[in-house]
C-alpha atoms as a PDB file:
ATOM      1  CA  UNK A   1      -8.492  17.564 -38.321  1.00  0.00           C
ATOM      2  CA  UNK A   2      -9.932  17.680 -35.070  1.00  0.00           C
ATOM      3  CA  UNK A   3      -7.614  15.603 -32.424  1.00  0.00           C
ATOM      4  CA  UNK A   4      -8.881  11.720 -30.724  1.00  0.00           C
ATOM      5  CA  UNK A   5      -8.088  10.895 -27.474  1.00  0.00           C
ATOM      6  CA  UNK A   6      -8.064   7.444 -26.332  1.00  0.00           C
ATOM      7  CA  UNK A   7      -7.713   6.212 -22.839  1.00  0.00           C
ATOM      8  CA  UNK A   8      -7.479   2.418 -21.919  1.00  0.00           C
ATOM      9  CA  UNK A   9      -6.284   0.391 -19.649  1.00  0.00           C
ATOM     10  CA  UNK A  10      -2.839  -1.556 -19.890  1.00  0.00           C
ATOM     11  CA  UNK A  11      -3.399  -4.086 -16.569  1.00  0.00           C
ATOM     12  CA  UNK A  12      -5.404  -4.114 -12.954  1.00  0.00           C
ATOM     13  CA  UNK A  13      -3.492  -5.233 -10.060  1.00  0.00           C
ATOM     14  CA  UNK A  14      -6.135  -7.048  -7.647  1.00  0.00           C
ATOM     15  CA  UNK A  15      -5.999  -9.020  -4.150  1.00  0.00           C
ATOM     16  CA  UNK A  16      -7.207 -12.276  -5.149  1.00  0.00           C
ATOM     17  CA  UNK A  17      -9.159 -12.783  -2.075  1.00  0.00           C
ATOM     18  CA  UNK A  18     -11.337 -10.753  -2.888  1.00  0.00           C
ATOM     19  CA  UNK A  19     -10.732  -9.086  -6.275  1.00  0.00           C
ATOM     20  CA  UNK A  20     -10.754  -5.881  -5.277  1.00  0.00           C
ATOM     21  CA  UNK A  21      -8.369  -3.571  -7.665  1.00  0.00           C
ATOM     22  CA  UNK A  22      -5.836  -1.241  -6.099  1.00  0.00           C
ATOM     23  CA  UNK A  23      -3.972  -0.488  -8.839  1.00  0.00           C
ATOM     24  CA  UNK A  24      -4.724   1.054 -12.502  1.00  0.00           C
ATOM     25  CA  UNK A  25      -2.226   0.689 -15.250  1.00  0.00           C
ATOM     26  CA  UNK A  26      -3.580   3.103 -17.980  1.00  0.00           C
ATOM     27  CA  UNK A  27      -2.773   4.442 -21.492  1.00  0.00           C
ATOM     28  CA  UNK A  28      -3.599   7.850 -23.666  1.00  0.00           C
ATOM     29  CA  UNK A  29      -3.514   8.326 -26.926  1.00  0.00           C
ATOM     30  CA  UNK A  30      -4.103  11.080 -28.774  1.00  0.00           C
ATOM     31  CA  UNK A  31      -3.964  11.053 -32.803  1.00  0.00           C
ATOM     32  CA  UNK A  32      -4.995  13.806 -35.349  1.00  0.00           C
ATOM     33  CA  UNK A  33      -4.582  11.849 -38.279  1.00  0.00           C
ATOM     34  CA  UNK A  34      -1.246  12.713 -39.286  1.00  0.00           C
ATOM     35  CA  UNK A  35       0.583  12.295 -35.501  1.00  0.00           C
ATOM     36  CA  UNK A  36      -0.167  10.283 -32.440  1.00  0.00           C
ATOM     37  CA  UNK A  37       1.427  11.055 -28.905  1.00  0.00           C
ATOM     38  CA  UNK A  38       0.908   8.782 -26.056  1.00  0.00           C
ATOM     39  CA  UNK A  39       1.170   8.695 -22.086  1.00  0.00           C
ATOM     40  CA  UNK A  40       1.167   5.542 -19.638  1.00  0.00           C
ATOM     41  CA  UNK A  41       0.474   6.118 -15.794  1.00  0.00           C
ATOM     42  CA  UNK A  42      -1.251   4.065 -13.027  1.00  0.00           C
ATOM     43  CA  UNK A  43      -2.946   4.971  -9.656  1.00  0.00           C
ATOM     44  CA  UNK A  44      -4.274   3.350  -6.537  1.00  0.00           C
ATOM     45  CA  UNK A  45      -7.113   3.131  -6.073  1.00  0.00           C
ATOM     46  CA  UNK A  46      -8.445   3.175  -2.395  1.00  0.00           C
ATOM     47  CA  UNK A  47     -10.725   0.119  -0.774  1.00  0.00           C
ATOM     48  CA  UNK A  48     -14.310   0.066  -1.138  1.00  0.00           C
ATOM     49  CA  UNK A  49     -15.863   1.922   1.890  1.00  0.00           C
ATOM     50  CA  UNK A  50     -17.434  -0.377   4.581  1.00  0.00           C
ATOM     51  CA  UNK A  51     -20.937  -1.773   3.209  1.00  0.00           C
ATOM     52  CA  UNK A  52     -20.472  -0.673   0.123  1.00  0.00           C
ATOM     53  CA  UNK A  53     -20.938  -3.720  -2.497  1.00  0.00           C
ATOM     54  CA  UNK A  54     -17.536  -4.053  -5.153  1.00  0.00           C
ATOM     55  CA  UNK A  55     -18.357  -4.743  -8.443  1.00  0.00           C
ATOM     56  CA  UNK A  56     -17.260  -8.577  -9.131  1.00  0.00           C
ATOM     57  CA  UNK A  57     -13.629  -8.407 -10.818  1.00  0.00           C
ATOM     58  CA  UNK A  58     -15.255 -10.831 -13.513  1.00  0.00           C
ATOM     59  CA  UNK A  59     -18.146  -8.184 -13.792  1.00  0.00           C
ATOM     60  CA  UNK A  60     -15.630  -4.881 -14.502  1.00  0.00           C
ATOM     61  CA  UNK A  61     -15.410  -3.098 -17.993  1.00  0.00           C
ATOM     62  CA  UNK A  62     -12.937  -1.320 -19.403  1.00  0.00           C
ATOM     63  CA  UNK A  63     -15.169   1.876 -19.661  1.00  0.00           C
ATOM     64  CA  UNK A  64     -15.913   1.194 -15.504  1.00  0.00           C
ATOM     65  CA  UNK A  65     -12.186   1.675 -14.750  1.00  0.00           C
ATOM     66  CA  UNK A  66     -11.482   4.663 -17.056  1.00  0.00           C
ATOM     67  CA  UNK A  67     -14.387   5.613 -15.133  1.00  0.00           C
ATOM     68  CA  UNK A  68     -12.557   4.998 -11.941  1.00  0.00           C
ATOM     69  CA  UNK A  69      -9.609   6.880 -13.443  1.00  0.00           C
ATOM     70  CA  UNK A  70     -11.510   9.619 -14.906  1.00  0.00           C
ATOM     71  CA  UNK A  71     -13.154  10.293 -10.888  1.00  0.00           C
ATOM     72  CA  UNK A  72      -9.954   9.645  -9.171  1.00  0.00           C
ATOM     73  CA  UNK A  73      -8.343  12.805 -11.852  1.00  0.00           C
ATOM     74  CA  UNK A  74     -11.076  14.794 -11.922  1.00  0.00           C
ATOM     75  CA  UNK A  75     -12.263  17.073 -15.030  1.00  0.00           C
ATOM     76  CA  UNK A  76      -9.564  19.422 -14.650  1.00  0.00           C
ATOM     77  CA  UNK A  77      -6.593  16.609 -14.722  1.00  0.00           C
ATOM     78  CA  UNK A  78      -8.151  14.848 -17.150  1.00  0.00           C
ATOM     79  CA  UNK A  79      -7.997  18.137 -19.086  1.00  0.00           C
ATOM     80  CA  UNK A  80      -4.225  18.947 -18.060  1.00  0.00           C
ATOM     81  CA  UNK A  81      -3.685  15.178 -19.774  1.00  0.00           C
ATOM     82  CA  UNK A  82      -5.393  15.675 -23.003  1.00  0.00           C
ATOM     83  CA  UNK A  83      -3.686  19.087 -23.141  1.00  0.00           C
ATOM     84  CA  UNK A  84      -0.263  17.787 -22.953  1.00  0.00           C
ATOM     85  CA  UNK A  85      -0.610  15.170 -26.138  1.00  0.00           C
ATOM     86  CA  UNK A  86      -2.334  18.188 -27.895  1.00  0.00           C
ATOM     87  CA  UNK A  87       1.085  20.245 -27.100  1.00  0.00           C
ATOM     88  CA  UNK A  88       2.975  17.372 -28.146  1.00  0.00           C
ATOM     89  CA  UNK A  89       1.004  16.890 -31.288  1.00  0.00           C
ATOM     90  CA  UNK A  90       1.244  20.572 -31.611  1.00  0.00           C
ATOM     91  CA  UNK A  91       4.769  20.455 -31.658  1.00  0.00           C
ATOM     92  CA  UNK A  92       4.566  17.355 -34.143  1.00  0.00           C
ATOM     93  CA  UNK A  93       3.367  19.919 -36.493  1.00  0.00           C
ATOM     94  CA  UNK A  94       5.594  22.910 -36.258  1.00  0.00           C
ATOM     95  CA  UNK A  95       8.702  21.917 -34.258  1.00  0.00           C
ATOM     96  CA  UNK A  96      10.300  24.883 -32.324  1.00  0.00           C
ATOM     97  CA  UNK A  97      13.593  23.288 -32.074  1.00  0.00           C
ATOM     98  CA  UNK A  98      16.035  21.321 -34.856  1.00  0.00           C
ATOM     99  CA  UNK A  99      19.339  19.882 -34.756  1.00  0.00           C
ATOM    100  CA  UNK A 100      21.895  19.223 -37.689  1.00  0.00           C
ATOM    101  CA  UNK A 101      24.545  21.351 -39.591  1.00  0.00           C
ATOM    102  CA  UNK A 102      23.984  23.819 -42.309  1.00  0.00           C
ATOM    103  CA  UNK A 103      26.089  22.408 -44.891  1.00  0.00           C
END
């Protein structure tokens, strides 16, 4: 079964001035219907550029701010990401390592 990833976000830390975001909290999950495997990170997130127009906190989306994470990672970290639960689900599957006793 082919693998789903999931990303979300957990929380936004904001100046509440101006609700601006400067901080994503953000999860991934990836699940291939018999395991799941999951990460949790957060970035910063740098201030809008002068004259450019935020988006209204009230007005932001979830899929805006995976957006945000998605650009701020770029294709090939996203990838990395993705790649790492697939290892881990991988592993899930057919575990190189094992403890206990033979008897």
């Amino acid at each position: 079964m082919a693998t789903t990833f999931n990303w979300a976000v957990a929380n936004l830390e904001r100046h509440t001035a101006d609700g601006i975001v400067y901080t994503v909290h953000y999860t991934v999950s990836a699940e291939d219907g018999t395991y799941n495997a999951g990460a949790y990170g957060s970035i910063g997130l740098e201030a809008p550029a002068e004259g450019d127009t935020p988006i209204p906190f009230a007005d932001l989306t979830e899929e805006i701010v995976i957006g945000w994470v998605h650009d701020h990672f770029g294709e090939e970290k996203v990838a990395e990401v993705e790649a790492a639960l697939q290892a881990q689900l991988d592993e899930q599957h057919a575990p190189s390592k094992a403890s206990g006793t033979p008897w």
